[in-house]
N, C-alpha and C. Protein backbone atom coordinates (compact mmCIF):
# COMPACT_ATOMS: atom_id res chain seq x y z
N UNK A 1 122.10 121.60 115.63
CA UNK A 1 120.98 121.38 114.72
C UNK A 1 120.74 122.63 113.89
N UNK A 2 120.94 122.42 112.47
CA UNK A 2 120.89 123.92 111.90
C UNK A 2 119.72 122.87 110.70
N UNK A 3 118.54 124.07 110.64
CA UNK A 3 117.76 123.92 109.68
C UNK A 3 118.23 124.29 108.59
N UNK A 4 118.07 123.11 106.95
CA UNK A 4 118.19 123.54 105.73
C UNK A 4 117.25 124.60 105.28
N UNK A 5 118.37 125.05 104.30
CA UNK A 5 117.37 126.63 104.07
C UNK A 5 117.81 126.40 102.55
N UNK A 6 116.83 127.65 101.28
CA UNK A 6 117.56 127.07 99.87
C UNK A 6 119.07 128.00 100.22
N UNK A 7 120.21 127.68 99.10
CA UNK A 7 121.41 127.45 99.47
C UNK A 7 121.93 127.18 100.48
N UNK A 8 121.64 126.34 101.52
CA UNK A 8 122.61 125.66 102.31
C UNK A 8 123.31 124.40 101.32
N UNK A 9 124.16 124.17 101.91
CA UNK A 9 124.86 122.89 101.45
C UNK A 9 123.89 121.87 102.12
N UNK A 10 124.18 120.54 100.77
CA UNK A 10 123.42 118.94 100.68
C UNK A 10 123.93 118.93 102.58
N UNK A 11 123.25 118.17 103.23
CA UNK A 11 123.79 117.01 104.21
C UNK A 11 124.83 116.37 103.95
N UNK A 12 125.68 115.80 103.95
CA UNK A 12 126.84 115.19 103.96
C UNK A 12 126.38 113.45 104.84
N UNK A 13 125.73 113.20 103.67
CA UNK A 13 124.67 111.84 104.56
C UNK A 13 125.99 110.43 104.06
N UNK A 14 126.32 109.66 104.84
CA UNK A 14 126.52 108.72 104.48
C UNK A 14 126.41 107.72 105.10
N UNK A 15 125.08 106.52 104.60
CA UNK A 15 124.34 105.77 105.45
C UNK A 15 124.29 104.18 104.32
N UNK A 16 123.80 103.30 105.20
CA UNK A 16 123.91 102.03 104.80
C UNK A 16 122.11 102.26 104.32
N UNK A 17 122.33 101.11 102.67
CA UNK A 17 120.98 101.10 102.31
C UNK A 17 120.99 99.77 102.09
N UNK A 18 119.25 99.85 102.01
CA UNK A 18 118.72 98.73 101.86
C UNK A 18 119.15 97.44 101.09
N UNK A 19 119.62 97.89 99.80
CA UNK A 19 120.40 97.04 98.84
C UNK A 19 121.88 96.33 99.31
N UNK A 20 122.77 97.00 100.08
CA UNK A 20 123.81 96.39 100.79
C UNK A 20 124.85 97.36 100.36
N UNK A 21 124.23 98.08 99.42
CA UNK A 21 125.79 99.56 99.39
C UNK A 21 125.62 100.57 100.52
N UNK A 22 126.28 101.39 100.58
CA UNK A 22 126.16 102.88 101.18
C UNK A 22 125.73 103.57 100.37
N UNK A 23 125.11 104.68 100.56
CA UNK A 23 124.64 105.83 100.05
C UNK A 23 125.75 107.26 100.86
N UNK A 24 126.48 107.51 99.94
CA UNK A 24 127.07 108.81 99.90
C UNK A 24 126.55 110.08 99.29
N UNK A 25 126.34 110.98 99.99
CA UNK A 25 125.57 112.20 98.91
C UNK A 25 126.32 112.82 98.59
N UNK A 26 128.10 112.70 98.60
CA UNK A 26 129.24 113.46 98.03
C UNK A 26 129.36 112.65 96.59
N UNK A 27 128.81 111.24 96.29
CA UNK A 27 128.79 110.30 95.41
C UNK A 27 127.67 111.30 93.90
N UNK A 28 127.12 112.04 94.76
CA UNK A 28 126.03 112.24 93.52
C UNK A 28 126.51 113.82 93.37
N UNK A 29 127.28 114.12 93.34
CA UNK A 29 127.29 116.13 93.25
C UNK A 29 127.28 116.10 91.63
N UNK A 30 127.00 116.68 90.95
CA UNK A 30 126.45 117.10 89.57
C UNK A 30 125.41 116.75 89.06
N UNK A 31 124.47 115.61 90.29
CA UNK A 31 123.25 115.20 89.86
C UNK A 31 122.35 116.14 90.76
N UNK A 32 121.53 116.39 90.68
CA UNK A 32 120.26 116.91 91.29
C UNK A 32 119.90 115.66 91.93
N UNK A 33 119.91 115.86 93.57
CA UNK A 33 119.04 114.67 94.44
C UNK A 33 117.74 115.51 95.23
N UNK A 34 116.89 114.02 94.81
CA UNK A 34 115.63 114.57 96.00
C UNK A 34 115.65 113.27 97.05
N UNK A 35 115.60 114.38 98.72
CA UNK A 35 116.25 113.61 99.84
C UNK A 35 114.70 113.71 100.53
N UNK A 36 114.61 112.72 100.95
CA UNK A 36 113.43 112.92 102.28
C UNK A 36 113.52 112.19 103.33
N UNK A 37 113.32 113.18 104.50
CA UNK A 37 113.49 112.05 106.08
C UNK A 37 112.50 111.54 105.93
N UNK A 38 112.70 110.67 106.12
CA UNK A 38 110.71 109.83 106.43
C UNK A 38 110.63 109.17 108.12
N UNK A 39 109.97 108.88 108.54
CA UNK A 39 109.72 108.40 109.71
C UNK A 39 110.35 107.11 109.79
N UNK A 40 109.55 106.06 110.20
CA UNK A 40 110.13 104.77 110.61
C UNK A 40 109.49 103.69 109.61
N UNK A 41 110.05 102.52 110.08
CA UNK A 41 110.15 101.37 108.10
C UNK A 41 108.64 101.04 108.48
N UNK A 42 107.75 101.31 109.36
CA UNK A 42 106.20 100.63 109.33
C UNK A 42 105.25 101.87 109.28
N UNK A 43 105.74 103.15 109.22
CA UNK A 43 105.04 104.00 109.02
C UNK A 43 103.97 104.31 107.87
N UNK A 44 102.62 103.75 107.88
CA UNK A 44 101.69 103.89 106.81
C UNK A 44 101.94 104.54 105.99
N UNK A 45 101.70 106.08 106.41
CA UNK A 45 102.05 107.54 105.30
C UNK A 45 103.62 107.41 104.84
N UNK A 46 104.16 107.04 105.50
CA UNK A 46 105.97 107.07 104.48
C UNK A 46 105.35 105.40 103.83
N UNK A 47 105.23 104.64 103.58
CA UNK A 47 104.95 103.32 103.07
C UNK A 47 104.22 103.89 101.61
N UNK A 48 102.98 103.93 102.28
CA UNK A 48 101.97 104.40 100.64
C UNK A 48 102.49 105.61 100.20
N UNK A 49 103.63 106.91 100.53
CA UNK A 49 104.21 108.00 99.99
C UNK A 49 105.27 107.25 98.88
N UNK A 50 106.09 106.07 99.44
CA UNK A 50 106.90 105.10 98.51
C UNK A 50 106.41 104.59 97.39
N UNK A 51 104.98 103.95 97.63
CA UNK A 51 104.53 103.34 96.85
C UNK A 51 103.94 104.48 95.65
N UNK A 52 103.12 105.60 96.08
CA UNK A 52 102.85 106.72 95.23
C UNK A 52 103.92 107.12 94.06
N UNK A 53 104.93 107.53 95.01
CA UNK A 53 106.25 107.75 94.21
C UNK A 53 106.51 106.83 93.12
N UNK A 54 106.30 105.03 93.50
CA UNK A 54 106.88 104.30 92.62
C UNK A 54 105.96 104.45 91.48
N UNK A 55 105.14 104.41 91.25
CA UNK A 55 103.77 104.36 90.87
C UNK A 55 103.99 105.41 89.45
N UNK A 56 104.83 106.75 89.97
CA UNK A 56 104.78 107.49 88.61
C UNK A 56 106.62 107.87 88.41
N UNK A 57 107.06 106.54 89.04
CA UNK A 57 108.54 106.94 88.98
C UNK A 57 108.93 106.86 87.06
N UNK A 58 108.07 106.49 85.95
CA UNK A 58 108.22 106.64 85.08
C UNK A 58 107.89 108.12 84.10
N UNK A 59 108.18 109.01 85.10
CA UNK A 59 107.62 110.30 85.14
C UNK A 59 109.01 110.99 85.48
N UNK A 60 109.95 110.15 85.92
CA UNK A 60 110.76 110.93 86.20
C UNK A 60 112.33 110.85 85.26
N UNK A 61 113.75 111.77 85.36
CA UNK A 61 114.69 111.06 83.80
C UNK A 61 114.94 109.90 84.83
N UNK A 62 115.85 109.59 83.80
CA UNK A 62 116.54 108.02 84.13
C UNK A 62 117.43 108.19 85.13
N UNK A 63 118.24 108.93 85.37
CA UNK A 63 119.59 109.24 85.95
C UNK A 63 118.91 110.07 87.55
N UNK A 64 117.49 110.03 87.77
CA UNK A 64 117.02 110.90 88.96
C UNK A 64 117.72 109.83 90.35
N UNK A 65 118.29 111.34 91.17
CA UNK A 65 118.45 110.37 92.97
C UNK A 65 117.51 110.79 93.22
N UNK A 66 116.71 109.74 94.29
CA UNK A 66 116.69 109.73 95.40
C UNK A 66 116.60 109.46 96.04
N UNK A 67 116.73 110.01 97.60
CA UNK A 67 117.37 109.02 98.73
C UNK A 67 116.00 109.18 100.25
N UNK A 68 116.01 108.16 100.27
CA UNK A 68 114.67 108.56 101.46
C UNK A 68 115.32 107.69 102.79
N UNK A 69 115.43 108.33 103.47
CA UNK A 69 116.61 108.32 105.34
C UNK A 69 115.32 107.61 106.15
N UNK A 70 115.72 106.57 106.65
CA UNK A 70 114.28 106.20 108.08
C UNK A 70 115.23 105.92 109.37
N UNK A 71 114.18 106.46 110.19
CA UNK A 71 115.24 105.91 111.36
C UNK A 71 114.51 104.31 112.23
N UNK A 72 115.44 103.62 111.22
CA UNK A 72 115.28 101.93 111.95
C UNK A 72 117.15 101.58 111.63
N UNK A 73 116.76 100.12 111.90
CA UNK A 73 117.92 99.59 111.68
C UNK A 73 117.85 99.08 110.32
N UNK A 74 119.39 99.00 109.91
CA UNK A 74 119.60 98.49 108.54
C UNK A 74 118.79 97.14 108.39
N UNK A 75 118.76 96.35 109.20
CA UNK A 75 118.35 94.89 109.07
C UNK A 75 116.71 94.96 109.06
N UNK A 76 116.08 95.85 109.80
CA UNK A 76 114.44 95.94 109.91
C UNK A 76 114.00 96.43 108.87
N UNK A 77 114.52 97.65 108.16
CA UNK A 77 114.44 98.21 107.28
C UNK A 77 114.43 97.62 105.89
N UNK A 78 115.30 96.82 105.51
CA UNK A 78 115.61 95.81 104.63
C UNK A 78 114.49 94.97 104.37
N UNK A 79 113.92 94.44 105.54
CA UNK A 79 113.04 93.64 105.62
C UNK A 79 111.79 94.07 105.33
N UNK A 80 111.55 95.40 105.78
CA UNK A 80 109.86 95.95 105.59
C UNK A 80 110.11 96.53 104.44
N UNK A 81 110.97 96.89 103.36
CA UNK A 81 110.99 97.96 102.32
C UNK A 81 111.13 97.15 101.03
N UNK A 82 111.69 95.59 101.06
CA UNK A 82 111.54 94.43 100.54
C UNK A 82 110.25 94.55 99.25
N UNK A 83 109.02 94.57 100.21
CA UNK A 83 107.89 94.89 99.38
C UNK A 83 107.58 95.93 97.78
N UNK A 84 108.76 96.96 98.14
CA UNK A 84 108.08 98.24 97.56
C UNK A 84 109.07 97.95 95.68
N UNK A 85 110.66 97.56 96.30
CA UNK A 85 111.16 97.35 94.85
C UNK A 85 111.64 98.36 94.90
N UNK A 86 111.97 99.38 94.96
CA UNK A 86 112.29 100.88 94.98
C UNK A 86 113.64 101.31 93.79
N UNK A 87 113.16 101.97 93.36
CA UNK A 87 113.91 102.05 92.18
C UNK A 87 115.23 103.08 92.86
N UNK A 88 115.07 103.97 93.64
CA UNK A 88 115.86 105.02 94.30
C UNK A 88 116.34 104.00 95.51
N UNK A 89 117.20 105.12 96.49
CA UNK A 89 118.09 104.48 97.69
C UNK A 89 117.04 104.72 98.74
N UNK A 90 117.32 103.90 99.74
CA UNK A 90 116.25 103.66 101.21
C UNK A 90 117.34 103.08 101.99
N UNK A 91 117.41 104.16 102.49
CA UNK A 91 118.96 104.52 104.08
C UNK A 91 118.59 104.17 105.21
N UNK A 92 118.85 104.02 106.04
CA UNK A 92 118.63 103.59 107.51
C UNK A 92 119.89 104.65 108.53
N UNK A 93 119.45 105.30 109.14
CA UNK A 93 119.98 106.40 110.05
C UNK A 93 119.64 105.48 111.57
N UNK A 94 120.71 104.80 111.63
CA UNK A 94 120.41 104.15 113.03
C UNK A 94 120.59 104.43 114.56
N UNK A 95 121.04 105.62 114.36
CA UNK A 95 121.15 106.46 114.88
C UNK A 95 120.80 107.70 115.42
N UNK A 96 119.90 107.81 114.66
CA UNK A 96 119.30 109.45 114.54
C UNK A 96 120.10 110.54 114.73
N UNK A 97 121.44 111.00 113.70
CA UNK A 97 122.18 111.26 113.88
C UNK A 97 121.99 112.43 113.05
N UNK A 98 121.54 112.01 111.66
CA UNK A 98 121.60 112.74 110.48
C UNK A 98 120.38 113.46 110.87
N UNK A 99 118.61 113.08 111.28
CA UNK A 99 117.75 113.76 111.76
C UNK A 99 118.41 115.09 112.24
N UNK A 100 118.84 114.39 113.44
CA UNK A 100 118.63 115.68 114.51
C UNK A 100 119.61 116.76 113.96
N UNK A 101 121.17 116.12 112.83
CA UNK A 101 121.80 117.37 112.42
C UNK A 101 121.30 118.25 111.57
N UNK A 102 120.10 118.39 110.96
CA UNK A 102 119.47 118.86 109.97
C UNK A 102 117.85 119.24 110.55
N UNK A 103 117.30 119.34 111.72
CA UNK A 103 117.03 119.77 112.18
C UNK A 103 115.26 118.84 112.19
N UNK A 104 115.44 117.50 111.78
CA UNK A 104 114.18 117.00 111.80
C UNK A 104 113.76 116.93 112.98
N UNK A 105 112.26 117.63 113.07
CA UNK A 105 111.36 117.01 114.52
C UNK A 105 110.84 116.24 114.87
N UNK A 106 110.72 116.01 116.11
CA UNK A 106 109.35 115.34 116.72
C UNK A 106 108.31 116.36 117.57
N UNK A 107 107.29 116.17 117.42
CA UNK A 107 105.95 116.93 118.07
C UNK A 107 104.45 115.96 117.66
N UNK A 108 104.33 115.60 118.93
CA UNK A 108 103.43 114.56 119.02
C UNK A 108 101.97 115.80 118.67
N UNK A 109 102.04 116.56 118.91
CA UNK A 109 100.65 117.20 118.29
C UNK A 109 100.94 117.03 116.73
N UNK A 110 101.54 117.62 115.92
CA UNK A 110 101.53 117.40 114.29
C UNK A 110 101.47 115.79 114.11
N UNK A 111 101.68 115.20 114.85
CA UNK A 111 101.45 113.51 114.54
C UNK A 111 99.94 113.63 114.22
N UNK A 112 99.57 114.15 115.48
CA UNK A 112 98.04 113.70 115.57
C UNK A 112 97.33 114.69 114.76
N UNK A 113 97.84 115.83 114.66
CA UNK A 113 97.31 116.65 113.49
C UNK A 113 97.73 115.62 111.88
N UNK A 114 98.67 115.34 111.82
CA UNK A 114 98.80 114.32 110.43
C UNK A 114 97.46 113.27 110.06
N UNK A 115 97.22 112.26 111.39
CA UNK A 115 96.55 111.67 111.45
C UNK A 115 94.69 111.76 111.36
N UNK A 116 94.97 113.13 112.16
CA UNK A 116 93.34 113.99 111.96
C UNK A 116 92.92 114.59 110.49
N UNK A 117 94.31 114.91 109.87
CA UNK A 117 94.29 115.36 108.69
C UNK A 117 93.77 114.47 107.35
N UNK A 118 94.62 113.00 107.51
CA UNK A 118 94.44 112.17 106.60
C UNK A 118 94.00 110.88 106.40
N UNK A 119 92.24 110.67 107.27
CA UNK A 119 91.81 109.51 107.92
C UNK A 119 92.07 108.47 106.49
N UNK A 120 91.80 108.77 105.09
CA UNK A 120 91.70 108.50 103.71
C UNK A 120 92.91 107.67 103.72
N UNK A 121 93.95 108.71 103.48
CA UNK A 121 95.49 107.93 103.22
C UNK A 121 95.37 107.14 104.04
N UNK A 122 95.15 106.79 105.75
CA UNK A 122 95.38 106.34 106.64
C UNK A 122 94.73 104.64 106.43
N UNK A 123 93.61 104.81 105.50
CA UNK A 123 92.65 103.80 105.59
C UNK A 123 93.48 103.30 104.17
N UNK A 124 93.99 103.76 103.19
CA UNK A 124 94.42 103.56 101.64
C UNK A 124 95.67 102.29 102.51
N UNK A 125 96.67 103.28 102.85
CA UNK A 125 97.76 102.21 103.60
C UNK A 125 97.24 101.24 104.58
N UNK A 126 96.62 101.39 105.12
CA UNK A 126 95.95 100.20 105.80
C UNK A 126 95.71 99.23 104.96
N UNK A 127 94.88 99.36 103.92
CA UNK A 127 94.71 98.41 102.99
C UNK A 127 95.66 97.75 102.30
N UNK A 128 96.66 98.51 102.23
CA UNK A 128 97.54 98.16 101.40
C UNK A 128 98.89 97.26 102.44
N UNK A 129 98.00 96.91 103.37
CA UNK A 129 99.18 96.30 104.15
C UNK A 129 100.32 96.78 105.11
N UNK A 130 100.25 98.29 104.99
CA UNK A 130 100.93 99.23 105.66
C UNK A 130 100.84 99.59 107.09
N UNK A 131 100.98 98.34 108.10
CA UNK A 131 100.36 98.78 109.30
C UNK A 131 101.79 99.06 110.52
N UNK A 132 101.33 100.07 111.33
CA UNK A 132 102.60 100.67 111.72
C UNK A 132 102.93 99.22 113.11
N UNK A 133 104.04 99.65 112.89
CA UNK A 133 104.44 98.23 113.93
C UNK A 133 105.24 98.64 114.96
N UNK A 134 104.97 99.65 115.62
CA UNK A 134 105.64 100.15 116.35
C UNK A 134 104.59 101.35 117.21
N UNK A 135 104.74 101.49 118.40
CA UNK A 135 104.13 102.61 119.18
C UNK A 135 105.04 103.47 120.35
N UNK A 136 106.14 103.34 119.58
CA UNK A 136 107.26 104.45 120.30
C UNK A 136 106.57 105.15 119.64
N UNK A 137 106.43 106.57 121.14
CA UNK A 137 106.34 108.11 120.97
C UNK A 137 107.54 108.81 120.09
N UNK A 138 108.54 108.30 120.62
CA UNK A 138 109.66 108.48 120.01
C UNK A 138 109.34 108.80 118.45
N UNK A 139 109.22 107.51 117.66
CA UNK A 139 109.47 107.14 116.32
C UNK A 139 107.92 107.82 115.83
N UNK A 140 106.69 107.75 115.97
CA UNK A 140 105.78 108.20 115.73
C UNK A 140 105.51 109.60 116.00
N UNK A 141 106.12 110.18 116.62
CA UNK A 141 106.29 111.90 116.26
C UNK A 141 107.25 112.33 115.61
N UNK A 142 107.88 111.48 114.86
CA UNK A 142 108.84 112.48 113.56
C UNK A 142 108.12 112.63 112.53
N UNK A 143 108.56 114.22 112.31
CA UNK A 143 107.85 114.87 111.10
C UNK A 143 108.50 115.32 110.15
N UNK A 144 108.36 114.55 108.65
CA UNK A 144 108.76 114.11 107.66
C UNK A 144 109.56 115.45 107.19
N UNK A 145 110.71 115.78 106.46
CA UNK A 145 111.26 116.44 105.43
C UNK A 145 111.42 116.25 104.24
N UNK A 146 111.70 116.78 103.29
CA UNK A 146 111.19 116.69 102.08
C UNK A 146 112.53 118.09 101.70
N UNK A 147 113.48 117.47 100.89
CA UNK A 147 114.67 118.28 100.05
C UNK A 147 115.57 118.21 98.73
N UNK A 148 115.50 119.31 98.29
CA UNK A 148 115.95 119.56 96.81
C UNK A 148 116.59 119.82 96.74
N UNK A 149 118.15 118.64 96.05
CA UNK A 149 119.36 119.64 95.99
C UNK A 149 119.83 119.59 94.46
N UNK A 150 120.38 120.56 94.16
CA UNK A 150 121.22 120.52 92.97
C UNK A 150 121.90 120.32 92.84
N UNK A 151 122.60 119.99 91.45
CA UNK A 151 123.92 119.79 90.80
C UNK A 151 124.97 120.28 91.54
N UNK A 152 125.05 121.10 92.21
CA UNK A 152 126.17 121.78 92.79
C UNK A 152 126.31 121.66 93.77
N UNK A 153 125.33 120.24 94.59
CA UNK A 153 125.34 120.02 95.97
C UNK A 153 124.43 121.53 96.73
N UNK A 154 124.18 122.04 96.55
CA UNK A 154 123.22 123.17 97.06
C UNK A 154 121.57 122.99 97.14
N UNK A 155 120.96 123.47 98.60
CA UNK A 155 119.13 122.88 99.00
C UNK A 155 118.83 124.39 97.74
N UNK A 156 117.87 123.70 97.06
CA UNK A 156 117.22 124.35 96.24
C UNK A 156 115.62 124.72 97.06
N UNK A 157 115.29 123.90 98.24
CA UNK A 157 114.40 123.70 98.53
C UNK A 157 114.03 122.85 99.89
N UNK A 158 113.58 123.51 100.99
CA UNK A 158 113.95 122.38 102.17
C UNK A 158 112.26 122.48 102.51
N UNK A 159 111.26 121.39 102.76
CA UNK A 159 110.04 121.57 103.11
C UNK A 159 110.25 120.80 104.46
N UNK A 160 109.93 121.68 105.57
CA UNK A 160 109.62 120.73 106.42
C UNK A 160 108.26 120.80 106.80
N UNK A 161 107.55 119.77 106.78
CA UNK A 161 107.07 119.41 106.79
C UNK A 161 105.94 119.81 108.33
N UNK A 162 104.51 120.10 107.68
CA UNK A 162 103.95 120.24 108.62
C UNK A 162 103.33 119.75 109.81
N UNK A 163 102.93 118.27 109.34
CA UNK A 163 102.67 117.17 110.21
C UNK A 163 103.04 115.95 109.26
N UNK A 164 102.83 114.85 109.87
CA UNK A 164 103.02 113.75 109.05
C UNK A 164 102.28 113.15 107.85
N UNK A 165 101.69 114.15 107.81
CA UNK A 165 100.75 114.15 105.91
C UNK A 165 101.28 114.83 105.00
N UNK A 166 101.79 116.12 105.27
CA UNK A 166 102.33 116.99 104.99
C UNK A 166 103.41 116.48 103.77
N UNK A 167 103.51 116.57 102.61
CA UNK A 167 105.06 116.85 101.78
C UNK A 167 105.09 117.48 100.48
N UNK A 168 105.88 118.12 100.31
CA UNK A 168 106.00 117.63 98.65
C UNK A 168 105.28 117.45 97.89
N UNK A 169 104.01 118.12 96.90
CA UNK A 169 103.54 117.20 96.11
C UNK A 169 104.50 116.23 94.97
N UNK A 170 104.40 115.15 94.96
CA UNK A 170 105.29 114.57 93.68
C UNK A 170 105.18 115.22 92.82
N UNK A 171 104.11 115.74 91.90
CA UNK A 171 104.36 116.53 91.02
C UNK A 171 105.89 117.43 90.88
N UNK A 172 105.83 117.87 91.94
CA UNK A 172 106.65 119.10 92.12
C UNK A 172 108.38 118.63 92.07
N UNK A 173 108.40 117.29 92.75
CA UNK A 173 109.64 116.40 92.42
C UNK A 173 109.79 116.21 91.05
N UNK A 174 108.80 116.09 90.77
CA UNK A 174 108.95 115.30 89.13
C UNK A 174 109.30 116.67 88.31
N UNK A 175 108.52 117.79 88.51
CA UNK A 175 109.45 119.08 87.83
C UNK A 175 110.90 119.52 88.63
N UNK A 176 111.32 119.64 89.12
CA UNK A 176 112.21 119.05 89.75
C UNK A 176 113.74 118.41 89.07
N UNK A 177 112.82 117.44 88.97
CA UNK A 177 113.74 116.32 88.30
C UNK A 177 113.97 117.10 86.99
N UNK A 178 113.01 116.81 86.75
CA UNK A 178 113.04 117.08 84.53
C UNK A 178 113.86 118.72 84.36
N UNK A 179 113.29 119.65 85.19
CA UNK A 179 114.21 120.50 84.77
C UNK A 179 115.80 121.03 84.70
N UNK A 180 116.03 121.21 83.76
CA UNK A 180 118.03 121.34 83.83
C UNK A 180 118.46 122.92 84.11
């Protein structure tokens, strides 16, 4: 398990997505990708973080990756992510293979620190239909990553993430993106 740092090399992810292709991240080298682990396909905060994203994905160029990793199965995943339309790739790591090589955690305190943190979001996704469907310890203490790679396959940027509220502001993707 080696944590991304900026210049490490991309992950070398190659996972089945939602749409019925694979997602290769050797497929995108001269593009700038933004990668994020997210938790599991019923997870509120990764759900309404999707939907946020989609929301100002016209904010971002045309040609932007990115790829957001959950650890479910291809077939569950498919099914709960259905909703969102997603203009980017939504991977399924069925394995937890790619997590743990890149150094994503679990720590059931930052869960509950996530959760203490963001009663708001918590109640926003609720509303919005986002209810977690699952109560593995397991799957509910992974804590989200959030990564920037460049054109050259190189982390420009690895956030991990402090609890499960914790990421990225989009903003910061969206400059990101736009800049060459």
């Amino acid at each position: 398990m080696v944590r991304l740092t900026k210049g490490s090399d991309a992950p070398n992810i190659s996972l089945p997505a939602i749409d019925g292709s694979t997602f290769n991240m050797s497929d995108h080298r001269g593009k700038k990708v933004i990668l994020t682990f997210f938790r599991f396909s019923t997870c509120p905060l990764c759900n309404i973080r999707i939907n946020r994203i989609i929301k100002r994905w016209n904010e971002f160029p045309e040609d932007t990756v990115m790829v957001g990793v959950f650890d479910a199965k291809i077939g569950e995943l498919t099914k709960r992510m259905k909703k969102h339309k997603a203009p980017f790739a939504i991977v399924a790591d069925e394995s937890f293979e790619h997590f743990e090589r890149n150094s994503v955690i679990k720590s059931f305190g930052r869960f509950m620190m996530g959760a203490l943190r963001s009663p708001i979001t918590l109640i926003q996704a609720t509303l919005k239909g986002y209810i977690p469907m699952t109560m593995s310890l397991k799957k509910l203490s992974i804590i989200p990553v959030d990564v920037l790679i460049d054109e050259s396959g190189k982390v420009v940027e690895a956030h991990y993430c402090k609890d499960t509220a914790d990421h990225l502001p989009i903003d910061r993707f969206i400059q990101f993106a736009n800049n060459s």
